[in-house]
C-alpha atoms as a PDB file:
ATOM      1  CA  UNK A   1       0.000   0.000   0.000  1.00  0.00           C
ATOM      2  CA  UNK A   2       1.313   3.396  -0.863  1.00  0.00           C
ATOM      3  CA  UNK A   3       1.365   5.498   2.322  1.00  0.00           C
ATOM      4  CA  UNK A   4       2.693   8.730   0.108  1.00  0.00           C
ATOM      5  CA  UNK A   5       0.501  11.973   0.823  1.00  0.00           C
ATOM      6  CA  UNK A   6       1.482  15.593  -0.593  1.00  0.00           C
ATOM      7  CA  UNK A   7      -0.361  18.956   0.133  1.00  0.00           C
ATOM      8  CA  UNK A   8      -2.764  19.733  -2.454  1.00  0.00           C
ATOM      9  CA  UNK A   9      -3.336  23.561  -3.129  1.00  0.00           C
ATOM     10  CA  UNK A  10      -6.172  22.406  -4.681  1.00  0.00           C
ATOM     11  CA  UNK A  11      -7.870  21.012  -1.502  1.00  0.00           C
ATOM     12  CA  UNK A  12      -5.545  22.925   0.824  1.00  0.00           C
ATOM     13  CA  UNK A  13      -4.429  19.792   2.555  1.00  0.00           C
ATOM     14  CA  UNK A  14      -2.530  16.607   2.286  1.00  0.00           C
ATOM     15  CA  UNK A  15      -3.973  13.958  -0.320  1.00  0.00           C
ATOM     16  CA  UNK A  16      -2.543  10.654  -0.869  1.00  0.00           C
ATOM     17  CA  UNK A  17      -0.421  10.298  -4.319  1.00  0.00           C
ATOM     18  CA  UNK A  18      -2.801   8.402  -6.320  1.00  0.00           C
ATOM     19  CA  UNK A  19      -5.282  11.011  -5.817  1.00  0.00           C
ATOM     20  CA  UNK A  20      -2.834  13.287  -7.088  1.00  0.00           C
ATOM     21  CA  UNK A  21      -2.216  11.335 -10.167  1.00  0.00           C
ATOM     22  CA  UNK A  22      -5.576  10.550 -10.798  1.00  0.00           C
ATOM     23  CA  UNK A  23      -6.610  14.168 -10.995  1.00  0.00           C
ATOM     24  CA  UNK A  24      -3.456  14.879 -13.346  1.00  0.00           C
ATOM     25  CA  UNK A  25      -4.199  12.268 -15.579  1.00  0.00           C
ATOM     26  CA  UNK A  26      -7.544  13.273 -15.866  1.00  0.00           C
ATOM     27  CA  UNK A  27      -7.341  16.704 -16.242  1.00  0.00           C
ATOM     28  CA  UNK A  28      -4.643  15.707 -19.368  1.00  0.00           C
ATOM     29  CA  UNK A  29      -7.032  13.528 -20.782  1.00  0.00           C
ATOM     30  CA  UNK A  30      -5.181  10.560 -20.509  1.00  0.00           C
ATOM     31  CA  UNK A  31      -8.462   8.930 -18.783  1.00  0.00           C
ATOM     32  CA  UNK A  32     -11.630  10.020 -18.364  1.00  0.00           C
ATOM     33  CA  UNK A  33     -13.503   9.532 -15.052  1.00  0.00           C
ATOM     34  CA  UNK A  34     -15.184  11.636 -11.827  1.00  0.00           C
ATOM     35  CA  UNK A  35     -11.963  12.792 -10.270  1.00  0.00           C
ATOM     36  CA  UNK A  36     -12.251  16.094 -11.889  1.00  0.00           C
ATOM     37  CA  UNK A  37     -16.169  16.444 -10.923  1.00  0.00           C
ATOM     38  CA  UNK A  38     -15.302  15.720  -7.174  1.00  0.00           C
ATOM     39  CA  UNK A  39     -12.725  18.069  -6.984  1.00  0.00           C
ATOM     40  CA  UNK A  40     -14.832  20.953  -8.348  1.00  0.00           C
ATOM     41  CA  UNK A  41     -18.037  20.185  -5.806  1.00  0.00           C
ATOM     42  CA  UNK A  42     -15.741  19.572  -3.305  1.00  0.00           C
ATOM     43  CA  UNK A  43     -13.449  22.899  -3.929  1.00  0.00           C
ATOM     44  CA  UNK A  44     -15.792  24.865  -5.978  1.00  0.00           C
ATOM     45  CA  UNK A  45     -12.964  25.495  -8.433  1.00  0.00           C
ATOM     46  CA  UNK A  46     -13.185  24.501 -12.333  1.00  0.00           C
ATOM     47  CA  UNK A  47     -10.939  24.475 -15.256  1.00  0.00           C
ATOM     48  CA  UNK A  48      -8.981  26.014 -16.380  1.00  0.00           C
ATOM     49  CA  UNK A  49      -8.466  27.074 -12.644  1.00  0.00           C
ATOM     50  CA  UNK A  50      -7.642  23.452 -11.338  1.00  0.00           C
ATOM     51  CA  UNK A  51      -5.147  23.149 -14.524  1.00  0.00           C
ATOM     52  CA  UNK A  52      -3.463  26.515 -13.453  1.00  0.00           C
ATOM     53  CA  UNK A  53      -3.485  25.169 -10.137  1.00  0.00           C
ATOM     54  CA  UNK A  54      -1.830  21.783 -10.624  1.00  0.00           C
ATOM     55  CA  UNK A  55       0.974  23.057 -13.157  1.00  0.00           C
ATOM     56  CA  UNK A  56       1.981  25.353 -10.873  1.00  0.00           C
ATOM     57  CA  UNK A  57       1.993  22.873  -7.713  1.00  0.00           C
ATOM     58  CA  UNK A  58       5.616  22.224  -6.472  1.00  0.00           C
ATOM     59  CA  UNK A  59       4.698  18.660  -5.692  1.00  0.00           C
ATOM     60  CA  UNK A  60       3.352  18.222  -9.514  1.00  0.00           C
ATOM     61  CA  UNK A  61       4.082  14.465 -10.241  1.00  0.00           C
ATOM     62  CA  UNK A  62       4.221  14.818 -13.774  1.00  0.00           C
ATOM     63  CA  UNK A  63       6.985  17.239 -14.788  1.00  0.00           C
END
């Protein structure tokens, strides 16, 4: 089990790393799913803010 959490300025806390991936991947269309729908009810934030958000993240995964 990966036990790997970063902070999120997207959520303003820590979320595990497979969160984190899931909502880059998404967000680059690499798959589609919900990720991207939770985190805008959850943070009331929507693209192309989350996208600004994430690329300029210093924990971005996917440099």
């Amino acid at each position: 089990m990966n036990d790997t959490t970063w902070y999120c300025p997207l959520y303003a806390k820590q979320i595990s790393e497979g969160l984190c991936l899931d909502i880059n991947y998404e967000r680059l269309g690499y798959f589609k799913g919900a990720t991207i729908a939770e985190v805008t009810e959850e943070t009331h934030r929507r693209e192309p803010e989350i996208s600004q958000t994430c690329e300029s993240c210093p924990n971005q995964p996917l440099r």
